[in-house]
N, C-alpha and C. Protein backbone atom coordinates (compact mmCIF):
# COMPACT_ATOMS: atom_id res chain seq x y z
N UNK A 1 -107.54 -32.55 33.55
CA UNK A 1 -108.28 -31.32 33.75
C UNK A 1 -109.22 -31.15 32.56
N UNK A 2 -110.30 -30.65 32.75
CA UNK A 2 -111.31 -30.63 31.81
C UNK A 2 -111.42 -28.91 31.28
N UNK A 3 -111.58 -28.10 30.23
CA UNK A 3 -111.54 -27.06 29.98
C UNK A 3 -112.80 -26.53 29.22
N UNK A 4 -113.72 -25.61 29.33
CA UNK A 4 -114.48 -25.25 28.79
C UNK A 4 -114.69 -23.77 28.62
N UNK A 5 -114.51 -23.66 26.85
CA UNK A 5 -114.34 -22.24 26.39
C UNK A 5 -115.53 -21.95 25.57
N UNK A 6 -115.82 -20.39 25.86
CA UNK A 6 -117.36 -20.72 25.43
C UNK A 6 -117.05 -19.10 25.01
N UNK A 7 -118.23 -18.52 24.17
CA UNK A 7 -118.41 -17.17 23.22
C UNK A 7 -119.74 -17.12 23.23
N UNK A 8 -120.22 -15.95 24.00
CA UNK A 8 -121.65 -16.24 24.05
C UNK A 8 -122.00 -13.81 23.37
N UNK A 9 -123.00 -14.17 22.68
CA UNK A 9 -123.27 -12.81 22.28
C UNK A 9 -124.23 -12.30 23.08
N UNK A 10 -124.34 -10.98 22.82
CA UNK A 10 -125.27 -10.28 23.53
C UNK A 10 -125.51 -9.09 22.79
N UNK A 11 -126.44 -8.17 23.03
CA UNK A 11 -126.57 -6.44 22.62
C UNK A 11 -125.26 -5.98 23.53
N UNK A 12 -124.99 -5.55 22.69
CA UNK A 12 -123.71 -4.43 23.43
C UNK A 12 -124.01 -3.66 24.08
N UNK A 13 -125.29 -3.24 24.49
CA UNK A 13 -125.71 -2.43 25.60
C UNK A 13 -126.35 -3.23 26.23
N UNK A 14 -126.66 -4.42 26.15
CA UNK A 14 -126.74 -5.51 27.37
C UNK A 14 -125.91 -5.80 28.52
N UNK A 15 -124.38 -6.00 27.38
CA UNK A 15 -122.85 -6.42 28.18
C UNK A 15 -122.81 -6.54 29.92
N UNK A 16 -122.63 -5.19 30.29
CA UNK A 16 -122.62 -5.31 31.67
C UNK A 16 -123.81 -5.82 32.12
N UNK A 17 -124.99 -5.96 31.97
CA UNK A 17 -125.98 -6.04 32.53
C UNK A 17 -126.06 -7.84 32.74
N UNK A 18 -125.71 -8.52 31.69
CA UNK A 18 -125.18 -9.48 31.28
C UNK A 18 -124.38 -10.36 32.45
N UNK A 19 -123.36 -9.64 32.53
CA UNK A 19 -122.09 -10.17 33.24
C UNK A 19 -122.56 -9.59 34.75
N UNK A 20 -123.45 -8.76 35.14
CA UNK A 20 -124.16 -8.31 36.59
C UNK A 20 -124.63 -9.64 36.65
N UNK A 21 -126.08 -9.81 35.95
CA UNK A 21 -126.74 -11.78 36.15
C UNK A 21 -126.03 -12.63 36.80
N UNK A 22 -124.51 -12.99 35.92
CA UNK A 22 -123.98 -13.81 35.95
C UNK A 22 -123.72 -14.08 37.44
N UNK A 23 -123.30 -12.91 37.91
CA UNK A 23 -122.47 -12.87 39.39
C UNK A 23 -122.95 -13.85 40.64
N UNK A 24 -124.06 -14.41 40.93
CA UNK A 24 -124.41 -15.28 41.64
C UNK A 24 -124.32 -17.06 41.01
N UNK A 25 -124.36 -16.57 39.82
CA UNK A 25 -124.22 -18.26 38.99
C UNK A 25 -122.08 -18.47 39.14
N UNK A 26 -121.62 -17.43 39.22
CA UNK A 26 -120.42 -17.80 39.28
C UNK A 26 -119.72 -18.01 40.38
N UNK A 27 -120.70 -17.30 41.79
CA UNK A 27 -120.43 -17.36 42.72
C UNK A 27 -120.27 -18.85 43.66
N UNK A 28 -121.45 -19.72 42.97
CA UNK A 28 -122.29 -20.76 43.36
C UNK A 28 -121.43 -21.66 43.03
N UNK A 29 -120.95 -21.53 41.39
CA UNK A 29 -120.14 -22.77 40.54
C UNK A 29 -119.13 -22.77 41.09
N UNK A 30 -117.97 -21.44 41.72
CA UNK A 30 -116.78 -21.56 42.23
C UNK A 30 -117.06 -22.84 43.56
N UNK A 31 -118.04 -22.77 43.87
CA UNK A 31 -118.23 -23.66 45.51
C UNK A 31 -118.80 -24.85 45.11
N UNK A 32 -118.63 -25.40 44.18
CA UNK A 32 -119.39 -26.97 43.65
C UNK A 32 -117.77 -27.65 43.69
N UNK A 33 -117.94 -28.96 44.29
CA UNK A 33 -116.75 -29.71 43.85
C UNK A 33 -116.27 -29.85 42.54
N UNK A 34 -114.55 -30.00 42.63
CA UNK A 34 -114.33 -30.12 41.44
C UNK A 34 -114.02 -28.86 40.58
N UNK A 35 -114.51 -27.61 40.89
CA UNK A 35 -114.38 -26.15 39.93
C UNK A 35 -113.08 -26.05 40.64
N UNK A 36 -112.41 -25.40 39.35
CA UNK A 36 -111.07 -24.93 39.50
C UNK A 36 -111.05 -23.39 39.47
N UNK A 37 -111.90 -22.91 38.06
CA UNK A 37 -112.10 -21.39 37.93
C UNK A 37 -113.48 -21.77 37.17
N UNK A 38 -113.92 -20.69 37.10
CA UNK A 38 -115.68 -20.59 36.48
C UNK A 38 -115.68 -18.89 36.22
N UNK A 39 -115.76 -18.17 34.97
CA UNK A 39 -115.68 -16.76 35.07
C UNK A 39 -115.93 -16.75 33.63
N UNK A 40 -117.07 -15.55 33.42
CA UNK A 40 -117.40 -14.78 32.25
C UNK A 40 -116.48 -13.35 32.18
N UNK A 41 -116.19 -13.25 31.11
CA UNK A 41 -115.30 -11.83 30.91
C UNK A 41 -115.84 -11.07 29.64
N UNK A 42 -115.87 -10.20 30.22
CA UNK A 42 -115.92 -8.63 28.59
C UNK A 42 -114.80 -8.91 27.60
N UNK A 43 -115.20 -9.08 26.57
CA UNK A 43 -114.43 -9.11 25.06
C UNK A 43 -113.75 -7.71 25.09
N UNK A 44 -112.28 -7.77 25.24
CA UNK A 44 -112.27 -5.98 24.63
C UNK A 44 -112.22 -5.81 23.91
N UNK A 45 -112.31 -6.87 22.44
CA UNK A 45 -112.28 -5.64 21.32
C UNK A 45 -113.73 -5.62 20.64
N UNK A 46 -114.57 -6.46 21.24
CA UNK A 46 -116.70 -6.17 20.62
C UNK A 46 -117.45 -6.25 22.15
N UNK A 47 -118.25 -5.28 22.07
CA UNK A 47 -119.09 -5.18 22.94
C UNK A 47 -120.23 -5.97 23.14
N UNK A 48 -120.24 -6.55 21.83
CA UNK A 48 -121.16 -7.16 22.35
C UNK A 48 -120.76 -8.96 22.63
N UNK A 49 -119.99 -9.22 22.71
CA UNK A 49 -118.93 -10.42 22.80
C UNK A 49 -118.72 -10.87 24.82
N UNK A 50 -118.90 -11.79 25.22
CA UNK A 50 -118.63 -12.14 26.41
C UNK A 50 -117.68 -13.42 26.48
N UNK A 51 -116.72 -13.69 26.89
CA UNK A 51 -116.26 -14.72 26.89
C UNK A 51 -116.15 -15.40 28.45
N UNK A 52 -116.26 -17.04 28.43
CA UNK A 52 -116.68 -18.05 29.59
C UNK A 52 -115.43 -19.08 29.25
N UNK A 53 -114.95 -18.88 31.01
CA UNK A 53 -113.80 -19.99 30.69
C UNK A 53 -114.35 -20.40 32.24
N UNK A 54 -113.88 -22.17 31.43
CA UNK A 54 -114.28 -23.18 33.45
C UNK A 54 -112.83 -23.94 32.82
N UNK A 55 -112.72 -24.60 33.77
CA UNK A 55 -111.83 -25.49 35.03
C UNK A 55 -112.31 -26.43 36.04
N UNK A 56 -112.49 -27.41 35.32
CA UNK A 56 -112.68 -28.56 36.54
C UNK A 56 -111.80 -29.38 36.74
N UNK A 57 -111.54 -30.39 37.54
CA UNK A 57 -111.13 -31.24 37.71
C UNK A 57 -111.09 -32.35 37.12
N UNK A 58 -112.66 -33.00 36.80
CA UNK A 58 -112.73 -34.22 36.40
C UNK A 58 -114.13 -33.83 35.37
N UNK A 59 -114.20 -34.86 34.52
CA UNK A 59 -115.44 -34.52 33.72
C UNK A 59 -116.60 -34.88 34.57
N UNK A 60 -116.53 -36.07 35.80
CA UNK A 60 -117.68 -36.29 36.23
C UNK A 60 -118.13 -34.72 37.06
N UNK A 61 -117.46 -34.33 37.74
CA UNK A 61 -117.42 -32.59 38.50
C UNK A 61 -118.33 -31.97 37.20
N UNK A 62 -117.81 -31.67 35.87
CA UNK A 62 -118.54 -31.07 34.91
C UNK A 62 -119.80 -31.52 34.85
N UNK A 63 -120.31 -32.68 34.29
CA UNK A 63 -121.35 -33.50 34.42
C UNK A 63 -122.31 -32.74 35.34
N UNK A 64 -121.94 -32.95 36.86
CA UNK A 64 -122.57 -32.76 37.73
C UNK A 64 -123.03 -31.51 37.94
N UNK A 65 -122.21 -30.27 36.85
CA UNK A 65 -122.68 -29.43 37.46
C UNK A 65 -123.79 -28.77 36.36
N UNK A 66 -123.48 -29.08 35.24
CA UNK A 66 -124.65 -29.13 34.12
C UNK A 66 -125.52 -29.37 34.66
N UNK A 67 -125.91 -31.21 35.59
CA UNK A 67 -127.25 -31.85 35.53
C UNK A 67 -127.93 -30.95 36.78
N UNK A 68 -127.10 -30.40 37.51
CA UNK A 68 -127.17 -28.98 38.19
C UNK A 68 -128.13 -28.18 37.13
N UNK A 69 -127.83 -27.67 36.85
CA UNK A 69 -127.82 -26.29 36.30
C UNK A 69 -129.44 -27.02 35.27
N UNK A 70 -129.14 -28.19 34.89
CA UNK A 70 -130.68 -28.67 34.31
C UNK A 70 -131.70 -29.01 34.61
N UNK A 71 -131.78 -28.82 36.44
CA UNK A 71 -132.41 -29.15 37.08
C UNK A 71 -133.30 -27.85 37.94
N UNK A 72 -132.53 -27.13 37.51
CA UNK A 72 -133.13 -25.59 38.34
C UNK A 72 -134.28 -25.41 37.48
N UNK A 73 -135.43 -24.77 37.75
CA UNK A 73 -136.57 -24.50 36.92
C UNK A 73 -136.13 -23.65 36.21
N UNK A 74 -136.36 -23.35 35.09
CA UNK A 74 -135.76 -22.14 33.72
C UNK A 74 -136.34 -20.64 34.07
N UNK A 75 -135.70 -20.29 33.95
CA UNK A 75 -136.82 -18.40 34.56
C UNK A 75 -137.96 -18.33 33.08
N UNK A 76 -138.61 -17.70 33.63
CA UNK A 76 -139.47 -17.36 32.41
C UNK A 76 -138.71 -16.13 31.10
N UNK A 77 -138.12 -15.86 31.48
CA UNK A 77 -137.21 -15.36 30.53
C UNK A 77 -136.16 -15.21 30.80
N UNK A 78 -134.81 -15.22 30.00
CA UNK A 78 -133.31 -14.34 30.91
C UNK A 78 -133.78 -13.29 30.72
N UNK A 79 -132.83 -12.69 31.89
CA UNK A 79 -132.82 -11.52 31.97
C UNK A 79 -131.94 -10.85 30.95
N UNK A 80 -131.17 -11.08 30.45
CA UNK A 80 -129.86 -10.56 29.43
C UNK A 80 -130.44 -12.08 28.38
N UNK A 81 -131.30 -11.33 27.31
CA UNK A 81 -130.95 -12.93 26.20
C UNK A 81 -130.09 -12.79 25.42
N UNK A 82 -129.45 -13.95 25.13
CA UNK A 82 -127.90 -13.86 24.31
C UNK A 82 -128.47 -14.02 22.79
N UNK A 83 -127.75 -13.72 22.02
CA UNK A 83 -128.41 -14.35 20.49
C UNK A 83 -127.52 -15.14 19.88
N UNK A 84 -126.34 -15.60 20.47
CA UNK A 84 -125.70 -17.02 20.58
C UNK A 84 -124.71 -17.76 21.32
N UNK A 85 -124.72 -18.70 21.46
CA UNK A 85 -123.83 -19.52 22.39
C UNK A 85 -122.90 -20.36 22.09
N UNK A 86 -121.28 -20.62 22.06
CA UNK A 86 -120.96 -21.04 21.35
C UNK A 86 -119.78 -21.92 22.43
N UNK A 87 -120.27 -23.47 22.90
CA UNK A 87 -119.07 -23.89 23.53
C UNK A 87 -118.44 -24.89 23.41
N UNK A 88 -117.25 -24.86 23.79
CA UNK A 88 -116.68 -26.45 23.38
C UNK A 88 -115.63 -27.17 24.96
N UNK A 89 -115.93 -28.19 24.89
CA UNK A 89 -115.05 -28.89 26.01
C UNK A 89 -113.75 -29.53 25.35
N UNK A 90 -112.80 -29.25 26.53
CA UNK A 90 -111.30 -29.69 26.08
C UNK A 90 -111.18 -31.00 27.10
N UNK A 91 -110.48 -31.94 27.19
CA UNK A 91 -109.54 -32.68 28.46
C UNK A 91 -108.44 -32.14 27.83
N UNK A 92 -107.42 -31.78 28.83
CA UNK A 92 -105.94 -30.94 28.77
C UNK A 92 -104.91 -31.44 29.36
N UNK A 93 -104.15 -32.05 29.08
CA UNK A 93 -102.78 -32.47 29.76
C UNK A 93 -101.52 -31.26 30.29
N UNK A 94 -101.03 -31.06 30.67
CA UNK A 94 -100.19 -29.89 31.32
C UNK A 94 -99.04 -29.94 30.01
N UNK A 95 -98.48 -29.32 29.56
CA UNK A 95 -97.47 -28.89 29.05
C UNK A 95 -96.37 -28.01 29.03
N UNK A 96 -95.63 -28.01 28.05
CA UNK A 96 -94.32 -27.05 28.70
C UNK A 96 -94.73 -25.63 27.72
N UNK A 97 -94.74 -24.65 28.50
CA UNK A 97 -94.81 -23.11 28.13
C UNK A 97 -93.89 -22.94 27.17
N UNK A 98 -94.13 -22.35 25.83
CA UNK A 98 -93.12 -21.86 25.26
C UNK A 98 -92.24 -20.96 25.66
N UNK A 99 -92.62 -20.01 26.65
CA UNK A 99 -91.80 -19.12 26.76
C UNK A 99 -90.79 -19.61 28.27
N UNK A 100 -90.52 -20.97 28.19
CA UNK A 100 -89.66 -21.55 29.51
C UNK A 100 -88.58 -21.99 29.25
């Protein structure tokens, strides 16, 4: 399983407006082969904080959905601009829960 955790900023009075955008890009990624979960969430303890967690299957699924996503023409501006982005990819093996 491939994992990707990401911290992306915004104006805190962006936030929702932010995570509104998102709603068709997450809609789209859930229906690409290979996505397991794909979802931006509100930070609760900074407003201006969004956090992005994916789930794929395989890294080629990831791959594919980047060269996706690099292939769409760029808008002339976002609509919500972030003032940083911060992500990293895992591969994850299953393990035993501490609390089992």
């Amino acid at each position: 399983m491939i994992i990707v955790v990401g911290t992306i900023e915004v104006a805190g009075a962006d936030r929702d407006r932010f995570l509104e955008a998102k709603q068709a890009q997450v809609a789209s990624t859930l229906a690409e082969d290979g996505c397991i979960d794909y979802a931006f969430a509100a930070d609760a303890g900074d407003p201006g904080k969004v956090r992005l967690i994916e789930r794929w299957e395989r890294m080629a699924d990831l791959e594919a959905h980047v060269a996706g996503l690099r292939s769409d023409p760029p808008a002339d501006e976002p609509p919500v601009p972030s003032r940083m982005a911060d992500l990293a990819v895992y591969e994850a093996a299953p393990a035993r829960p501490p609390w089992a």
